[in-house]
N, C-alpha and C. Protein backbone atom coordinates (compact mmCIF):
# COMPACT_ATOMS: atom_id res chain seq x y z
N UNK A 1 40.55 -20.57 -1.52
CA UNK A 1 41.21 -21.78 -1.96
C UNK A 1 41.75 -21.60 -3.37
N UNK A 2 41.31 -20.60 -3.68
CA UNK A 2 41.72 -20.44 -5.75
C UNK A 2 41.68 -21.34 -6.14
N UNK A 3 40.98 -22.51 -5.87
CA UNK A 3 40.94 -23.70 -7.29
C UNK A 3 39.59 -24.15 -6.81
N UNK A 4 39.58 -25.47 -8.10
CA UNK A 4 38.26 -25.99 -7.86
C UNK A 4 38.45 -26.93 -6.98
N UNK A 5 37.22 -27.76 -6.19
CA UNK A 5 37.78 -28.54 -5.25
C UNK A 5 37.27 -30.12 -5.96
N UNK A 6 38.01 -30.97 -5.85
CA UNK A 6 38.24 -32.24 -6.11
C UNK A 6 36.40 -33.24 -6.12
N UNK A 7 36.40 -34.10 -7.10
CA UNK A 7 35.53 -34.88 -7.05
C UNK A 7 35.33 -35.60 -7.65
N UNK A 8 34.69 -36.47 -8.08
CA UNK A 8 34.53 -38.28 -8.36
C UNK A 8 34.36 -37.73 -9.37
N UNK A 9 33.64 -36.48 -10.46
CA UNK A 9 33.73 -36.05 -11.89
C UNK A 9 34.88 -36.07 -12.36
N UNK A 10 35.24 -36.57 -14.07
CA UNK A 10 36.29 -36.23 -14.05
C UNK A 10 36.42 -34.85 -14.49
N UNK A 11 37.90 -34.50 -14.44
CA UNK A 11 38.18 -33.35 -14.51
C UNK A 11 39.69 -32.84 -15.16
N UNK A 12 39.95 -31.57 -15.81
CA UNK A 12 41.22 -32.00 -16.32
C UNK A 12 42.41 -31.20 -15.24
N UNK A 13 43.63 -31.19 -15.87
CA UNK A 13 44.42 -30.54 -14.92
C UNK A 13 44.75 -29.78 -14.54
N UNK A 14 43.93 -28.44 -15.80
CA UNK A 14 44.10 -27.40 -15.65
C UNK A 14 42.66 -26.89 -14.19
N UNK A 15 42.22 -27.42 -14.46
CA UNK A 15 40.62 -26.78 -13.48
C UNK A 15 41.58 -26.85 -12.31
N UNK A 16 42.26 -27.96 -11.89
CA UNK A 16 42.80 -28.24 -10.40
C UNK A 16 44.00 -27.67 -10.04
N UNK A 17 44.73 -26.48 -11.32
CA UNK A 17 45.61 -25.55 -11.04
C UNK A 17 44.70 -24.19 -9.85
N UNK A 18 45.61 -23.91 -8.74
CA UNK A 18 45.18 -22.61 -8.47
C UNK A 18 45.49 -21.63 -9.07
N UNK A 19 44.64 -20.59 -8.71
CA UNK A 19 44.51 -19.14 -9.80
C UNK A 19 44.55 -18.12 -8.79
N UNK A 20 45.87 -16.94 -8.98
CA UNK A 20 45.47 -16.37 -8.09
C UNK A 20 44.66 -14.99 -8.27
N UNK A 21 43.57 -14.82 -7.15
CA UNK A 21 42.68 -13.59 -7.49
C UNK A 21 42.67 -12.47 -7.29
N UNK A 22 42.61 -11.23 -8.18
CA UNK A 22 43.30 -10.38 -8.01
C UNK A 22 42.64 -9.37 -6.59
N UNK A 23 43.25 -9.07 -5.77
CA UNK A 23 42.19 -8.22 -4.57
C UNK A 23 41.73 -7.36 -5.03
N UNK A 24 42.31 -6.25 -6.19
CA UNK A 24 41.72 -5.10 -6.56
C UNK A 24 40.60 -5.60 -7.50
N UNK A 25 40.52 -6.30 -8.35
CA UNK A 25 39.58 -6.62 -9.21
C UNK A 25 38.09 -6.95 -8.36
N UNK A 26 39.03 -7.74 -7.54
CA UNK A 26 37.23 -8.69 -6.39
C UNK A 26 36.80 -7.22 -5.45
N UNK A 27 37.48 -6.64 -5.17
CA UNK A 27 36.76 -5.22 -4.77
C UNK A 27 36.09 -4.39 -5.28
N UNK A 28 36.29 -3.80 -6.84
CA UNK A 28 35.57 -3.46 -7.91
C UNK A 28 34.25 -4.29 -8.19
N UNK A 29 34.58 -5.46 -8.15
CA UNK A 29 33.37 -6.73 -8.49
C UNK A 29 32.44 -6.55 -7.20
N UNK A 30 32.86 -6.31 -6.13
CA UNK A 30 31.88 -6.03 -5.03
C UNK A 30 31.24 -5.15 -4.82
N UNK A 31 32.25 -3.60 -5.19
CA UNK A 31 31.27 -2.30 -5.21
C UNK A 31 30.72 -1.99 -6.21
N UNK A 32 31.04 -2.51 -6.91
CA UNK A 32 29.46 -2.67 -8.46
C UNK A 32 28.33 -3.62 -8.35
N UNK A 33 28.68 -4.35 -7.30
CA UNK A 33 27.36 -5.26 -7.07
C UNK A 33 26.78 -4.56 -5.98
N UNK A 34 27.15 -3.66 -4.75
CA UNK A 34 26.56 -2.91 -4.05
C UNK A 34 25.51 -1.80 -4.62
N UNK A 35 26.37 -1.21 -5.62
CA UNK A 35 25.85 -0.13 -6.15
C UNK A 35 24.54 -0.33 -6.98
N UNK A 36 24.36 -1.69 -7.83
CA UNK A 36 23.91 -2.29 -8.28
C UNK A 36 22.50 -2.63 -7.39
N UNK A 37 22.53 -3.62 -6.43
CA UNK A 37 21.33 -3.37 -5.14
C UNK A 37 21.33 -2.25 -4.82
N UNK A 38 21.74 -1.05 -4.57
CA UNK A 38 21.48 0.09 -3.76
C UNK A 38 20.43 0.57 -5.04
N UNK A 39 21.11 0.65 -6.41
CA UNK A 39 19.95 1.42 -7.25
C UNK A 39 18.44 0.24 -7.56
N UNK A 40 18.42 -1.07 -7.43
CA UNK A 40 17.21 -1.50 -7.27
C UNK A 40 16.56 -1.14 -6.23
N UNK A 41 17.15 -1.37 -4.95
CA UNK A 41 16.73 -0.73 -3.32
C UNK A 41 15.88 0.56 -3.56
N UNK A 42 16.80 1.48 -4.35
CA UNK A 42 15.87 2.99 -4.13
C UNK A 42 15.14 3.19 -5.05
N UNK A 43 14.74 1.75 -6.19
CA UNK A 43 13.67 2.31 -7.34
C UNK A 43 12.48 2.32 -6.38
N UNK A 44 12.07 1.71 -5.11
CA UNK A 44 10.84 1.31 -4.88
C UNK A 44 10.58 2.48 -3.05
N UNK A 45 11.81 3.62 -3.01
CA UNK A 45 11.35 4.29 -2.03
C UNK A 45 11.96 5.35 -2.37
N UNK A 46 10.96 6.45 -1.31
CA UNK A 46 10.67 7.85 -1.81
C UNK A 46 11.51 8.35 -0.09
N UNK A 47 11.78 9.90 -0.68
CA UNK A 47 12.32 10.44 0.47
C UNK A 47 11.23 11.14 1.12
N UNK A 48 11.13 11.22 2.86
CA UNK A 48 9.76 11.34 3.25
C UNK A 48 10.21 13.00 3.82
N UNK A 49 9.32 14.34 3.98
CA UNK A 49 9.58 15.75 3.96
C UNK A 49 9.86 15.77 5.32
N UNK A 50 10.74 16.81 5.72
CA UNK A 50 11.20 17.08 6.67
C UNK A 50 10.09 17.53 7.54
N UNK A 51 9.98 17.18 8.96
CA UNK A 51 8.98 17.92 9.67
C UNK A 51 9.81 18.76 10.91
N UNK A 52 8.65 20.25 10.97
CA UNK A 52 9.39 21.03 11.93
C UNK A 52 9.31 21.43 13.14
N UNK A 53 10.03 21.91 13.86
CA UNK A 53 9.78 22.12 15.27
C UNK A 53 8.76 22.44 15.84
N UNK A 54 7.81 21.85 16.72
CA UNK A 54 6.55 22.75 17.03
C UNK A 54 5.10 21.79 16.30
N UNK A 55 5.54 21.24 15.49
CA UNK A 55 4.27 20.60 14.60
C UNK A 55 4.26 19.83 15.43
N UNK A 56 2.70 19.44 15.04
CA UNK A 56 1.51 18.46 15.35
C UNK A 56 1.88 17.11 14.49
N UNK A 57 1.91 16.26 15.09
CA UNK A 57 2.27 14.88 14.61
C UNK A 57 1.71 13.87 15.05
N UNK A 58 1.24 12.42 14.60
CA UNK A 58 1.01 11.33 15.25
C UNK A 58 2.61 10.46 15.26
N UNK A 59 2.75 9.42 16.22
CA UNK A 59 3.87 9.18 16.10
C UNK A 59 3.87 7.77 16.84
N UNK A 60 4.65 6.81 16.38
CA UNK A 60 4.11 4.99 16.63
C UNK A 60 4.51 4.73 17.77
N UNK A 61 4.03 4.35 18.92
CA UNK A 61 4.48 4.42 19.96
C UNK A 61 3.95 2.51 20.32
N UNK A 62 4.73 1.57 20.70
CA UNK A 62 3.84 0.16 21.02
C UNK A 62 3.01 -0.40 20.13
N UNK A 63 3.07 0.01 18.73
CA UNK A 63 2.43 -0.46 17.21
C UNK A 63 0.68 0.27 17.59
N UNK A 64 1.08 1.86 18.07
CA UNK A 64 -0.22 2.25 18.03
C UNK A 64 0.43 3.58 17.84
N UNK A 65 -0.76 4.58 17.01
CA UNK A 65 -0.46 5.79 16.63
C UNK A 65 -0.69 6.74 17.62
N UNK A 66 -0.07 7.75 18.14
CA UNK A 66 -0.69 8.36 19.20
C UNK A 66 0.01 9.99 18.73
N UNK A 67 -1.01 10.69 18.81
CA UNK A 67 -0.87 12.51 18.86
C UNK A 67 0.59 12.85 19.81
N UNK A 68 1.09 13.82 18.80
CA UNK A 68 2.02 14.09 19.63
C UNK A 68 2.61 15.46 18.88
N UNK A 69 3.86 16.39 19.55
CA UNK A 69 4.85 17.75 18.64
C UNK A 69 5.87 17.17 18.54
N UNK A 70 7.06 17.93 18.02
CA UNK A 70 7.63 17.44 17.69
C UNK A 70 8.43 18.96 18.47
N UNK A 71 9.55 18.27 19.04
CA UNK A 71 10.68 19.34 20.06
C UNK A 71 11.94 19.74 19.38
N UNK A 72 12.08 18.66 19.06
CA UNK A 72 13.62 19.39 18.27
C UNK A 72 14.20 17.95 17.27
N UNK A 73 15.13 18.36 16.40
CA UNK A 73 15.84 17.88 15.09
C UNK A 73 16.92 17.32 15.77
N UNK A 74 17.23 16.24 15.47
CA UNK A 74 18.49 16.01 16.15
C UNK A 74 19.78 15.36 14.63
N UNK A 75 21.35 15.38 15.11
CA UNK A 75 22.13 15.85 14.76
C UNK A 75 22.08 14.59 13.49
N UNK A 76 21.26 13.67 14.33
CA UNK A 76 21.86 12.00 12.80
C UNK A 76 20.26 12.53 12.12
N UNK A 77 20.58 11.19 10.94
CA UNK A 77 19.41 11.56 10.05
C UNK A 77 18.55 10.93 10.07
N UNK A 78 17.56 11.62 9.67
CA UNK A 78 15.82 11.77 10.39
C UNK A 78 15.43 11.37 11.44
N UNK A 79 16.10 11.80 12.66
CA UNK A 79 15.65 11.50 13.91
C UNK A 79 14.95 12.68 14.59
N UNK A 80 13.87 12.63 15.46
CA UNK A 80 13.79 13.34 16.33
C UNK A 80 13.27 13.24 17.47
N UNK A 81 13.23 14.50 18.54
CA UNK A 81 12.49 14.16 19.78
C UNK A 81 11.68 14.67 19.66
N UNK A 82 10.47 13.47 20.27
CA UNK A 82 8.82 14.16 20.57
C UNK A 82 8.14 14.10 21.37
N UNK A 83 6.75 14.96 22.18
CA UNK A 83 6.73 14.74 23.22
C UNK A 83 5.11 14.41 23.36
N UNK A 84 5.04 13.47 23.91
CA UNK A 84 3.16 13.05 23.61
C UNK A 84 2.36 14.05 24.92
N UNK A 85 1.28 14.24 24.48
CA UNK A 85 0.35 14.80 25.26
C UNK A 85 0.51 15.09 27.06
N UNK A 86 0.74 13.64 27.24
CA UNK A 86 0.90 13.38 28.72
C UNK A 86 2.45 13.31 29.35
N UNK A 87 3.44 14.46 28.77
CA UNK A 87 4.31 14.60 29.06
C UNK A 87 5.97 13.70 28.75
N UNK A 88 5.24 12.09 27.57
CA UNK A 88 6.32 11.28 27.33
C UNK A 88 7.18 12.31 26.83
N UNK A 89 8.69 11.89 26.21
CA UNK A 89 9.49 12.20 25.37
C UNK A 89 10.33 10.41 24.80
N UNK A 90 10.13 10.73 23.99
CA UNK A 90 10.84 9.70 22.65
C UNK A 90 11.74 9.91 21.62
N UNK A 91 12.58 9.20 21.69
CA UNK A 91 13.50 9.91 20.77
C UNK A 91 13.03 8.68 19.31
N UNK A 92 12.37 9.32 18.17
CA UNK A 92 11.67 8.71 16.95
C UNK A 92 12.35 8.98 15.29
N UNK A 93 12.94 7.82 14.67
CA UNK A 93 13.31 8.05 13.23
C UNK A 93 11.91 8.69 12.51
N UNK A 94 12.04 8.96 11.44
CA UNK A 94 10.84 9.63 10.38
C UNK A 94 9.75 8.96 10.29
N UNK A 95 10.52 7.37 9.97
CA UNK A 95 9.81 6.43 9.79
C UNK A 95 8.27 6.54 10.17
N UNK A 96 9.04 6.61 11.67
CA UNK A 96 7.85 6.39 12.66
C UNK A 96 6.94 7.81 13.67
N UNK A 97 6.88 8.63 12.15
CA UNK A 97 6.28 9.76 12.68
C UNK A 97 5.50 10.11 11.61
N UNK A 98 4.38 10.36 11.16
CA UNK A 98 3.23 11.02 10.55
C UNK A 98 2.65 12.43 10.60
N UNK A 99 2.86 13.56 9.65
CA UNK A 99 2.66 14.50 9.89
C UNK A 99 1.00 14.32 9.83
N UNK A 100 0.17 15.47 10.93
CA UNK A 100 -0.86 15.22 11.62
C UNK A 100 -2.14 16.29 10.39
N UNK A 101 -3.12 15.98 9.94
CA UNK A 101 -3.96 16.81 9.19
C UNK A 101 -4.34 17.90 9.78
N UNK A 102 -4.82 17.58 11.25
CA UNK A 102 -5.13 19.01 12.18
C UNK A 102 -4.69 18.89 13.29
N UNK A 103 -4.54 20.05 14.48
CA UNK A 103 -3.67 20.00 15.68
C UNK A 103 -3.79 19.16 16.24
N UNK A 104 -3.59 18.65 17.87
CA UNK A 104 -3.43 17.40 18.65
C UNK A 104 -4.82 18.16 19.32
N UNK A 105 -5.66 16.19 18.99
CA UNK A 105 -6.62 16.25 19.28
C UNK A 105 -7.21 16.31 20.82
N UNK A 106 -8.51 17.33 21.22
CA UNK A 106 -8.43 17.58 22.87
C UNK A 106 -8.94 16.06 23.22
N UNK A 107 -9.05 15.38 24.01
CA UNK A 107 -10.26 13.94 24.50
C UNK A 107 -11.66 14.71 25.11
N UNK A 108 -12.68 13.88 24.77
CA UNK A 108 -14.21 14.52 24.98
C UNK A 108 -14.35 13.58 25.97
N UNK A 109 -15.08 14.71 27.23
CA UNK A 109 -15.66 14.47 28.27
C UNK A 109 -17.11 13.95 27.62
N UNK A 110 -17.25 12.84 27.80
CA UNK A 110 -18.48 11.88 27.82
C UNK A 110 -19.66 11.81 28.93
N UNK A 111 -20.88 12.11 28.26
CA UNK A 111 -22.29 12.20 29.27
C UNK A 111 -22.75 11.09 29.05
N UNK A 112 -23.84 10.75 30.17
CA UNK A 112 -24.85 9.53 30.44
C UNK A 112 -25.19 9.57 29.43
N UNK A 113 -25.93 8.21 28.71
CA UNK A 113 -26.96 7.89 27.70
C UNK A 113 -27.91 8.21 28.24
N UNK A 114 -28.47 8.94 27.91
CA UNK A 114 -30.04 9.63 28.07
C UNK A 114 -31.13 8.43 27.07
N UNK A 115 -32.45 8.32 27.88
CA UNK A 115 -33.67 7.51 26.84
C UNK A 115 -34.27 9.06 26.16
N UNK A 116 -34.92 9.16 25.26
CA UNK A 116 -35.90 10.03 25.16
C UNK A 116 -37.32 9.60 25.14
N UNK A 117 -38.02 10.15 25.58
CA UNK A 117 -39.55 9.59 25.22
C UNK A 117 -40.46 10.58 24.22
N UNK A 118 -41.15 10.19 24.33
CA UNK A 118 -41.93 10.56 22.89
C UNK A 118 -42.56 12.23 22.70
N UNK A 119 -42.64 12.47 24.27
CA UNK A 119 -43.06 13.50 24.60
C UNK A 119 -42.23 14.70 24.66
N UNK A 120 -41.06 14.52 24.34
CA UNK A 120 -39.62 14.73 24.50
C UNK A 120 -38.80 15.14 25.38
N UNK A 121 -39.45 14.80 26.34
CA UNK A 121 -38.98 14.76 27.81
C UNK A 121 -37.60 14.04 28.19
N UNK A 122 -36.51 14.52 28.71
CA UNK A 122 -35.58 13.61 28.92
C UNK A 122 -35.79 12.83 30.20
N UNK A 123 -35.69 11.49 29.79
CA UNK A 123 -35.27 10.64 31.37
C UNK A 123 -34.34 9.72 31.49
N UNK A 124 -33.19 10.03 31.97
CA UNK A 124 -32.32 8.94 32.85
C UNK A 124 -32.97 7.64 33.26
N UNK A 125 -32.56 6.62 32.38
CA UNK A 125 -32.78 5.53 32.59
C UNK A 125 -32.39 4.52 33.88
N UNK A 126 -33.35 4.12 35.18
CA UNK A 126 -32.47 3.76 36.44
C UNK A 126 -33.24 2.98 36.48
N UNK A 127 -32.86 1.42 36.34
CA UNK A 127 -33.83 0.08 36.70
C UNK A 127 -32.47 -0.31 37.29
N UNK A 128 -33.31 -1.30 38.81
CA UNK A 128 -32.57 -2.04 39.52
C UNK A 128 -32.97 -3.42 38.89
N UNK A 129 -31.45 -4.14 39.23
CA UNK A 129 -31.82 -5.84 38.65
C UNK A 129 -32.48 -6.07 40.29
N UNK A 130 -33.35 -6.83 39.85
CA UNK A 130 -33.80 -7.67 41.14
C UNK A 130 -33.00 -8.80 41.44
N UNK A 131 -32.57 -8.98 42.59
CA UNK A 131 -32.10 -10.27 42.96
C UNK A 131 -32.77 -11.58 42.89
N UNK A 132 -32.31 -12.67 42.04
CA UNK A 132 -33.65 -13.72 42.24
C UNK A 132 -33.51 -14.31 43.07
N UNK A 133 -34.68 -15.07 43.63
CA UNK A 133 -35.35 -16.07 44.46
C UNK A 133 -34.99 -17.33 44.09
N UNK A 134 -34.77 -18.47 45.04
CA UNK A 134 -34.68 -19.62 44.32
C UNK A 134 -36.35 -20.19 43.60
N UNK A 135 -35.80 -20.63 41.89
CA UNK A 135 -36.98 -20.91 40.92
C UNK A 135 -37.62 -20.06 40.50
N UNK A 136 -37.47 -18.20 40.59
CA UNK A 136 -38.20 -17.70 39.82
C UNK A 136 -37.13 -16.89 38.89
N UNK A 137 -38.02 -16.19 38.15
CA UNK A 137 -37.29 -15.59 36.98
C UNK A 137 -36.71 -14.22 37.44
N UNK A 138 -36.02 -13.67 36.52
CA UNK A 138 -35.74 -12.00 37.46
C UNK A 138 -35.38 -11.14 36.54
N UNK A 139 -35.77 -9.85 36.51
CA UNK A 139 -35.02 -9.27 34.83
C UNK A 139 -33.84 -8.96 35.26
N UNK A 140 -32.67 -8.55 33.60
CA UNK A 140 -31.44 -8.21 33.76
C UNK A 140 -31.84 -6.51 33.59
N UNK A 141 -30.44 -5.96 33.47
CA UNK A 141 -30.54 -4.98 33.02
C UNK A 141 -31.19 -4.56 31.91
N UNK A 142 -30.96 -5.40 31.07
CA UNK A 142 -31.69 -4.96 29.08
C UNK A 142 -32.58 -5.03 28.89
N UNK A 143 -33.54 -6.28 30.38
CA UNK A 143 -34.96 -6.11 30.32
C UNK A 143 -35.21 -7.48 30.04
N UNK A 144 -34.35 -8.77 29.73
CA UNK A 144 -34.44 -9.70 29.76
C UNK A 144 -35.06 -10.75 30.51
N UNK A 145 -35.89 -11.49 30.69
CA UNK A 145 -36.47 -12.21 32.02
C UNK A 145 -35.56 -13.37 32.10
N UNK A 146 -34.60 -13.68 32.95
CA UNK A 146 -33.98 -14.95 32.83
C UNK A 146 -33.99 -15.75 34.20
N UNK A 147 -33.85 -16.95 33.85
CA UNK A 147 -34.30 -18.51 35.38
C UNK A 147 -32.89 -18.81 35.73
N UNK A 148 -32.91 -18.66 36.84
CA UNK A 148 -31.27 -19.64 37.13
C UNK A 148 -31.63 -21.29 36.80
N UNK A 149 -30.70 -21.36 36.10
CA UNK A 149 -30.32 -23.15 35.82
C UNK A 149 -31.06 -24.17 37.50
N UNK A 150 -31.42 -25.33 37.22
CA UNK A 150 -32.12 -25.67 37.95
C UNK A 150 -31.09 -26.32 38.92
N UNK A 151 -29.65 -26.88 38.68
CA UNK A 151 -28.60 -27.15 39.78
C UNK A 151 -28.59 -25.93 40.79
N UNK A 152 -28.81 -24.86 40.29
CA UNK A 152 -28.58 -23.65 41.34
C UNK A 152 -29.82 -23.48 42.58
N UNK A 153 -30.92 -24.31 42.19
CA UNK A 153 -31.79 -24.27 43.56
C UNK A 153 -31.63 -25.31 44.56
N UNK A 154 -32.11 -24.70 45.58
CA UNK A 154 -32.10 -25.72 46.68
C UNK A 154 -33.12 -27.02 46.39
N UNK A 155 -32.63 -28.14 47.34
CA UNK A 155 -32.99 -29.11 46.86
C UNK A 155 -34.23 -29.49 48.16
């Protein structure tokens, strides 16, 4: 509009002349205010190291970290493809990749909880729950003695 716009203030006659603005000037005025945010923008971030083909990485997959390599560099910047354990492939910015402290971790095959006794004998712990009776008590698994509620017996 190049002028000011009209209102119940007064005002003189010059304010309500239009002015015209120069395009080259308001373009200068814009890429100095870009440049301007871009150098506050990058006081507060760091450039993160390149990672290479073949490495061990964790990498964000569903806002969870999960083990993974890394296959190849691709052509835009900091992207790459990676491939998780169980055969995914993802194509992942830097962002969202973490170089890994040690290789991709194996998963541990897990054994029974063993009791020990004193004697140091191992024994496999095997108690059956008893089914209760109507009105008596019955243990749980943990060893608990518990009553069914008294609506639950026959009447």
């Amino acid at each position: 509009m190049s002028r000011r716009l009209r209102s119940h203030l007064p005002t003189t006659p010059n304010q309500l002349q239009p002015k015209v603005v120069d395009p080259e000037r308001m373009k200068e005025k814009f890429e100095e205010k870009q440049r301007k945010q871009k150098r506050y923008y990058d006081r507060g971030s760091t450039e993160l190291p390149a990672v290479q083909e073949g490495e061990a990485v964790r990498v964000q997959v569903q806002n969870k970290w999960k083990p993974a390599v890394i296959k190849e560099k691709l052509e835009t910047p900091r992207s790459y493809i990676i491939q998780t354990p169980n055969g995914q492939r993802f194509r992942r910015n830097r962002n969202h990749i973490r170089k890994q402290k040690y290789g991709v971790q194996i998963s541990r095959q897990w054994e029974p909880i063993e009791d020990f006794q004193s004697d140091g004998a191992r024994e496999v712990r095997e108690e059956q729950v008893s089914e209760p009776s109507s009105g008596q008590y019955y243990k749980t698994r943990s060893g608990r003695l518990s009553k069914p509620p008294e609506r639950y017996q026959a009447c």
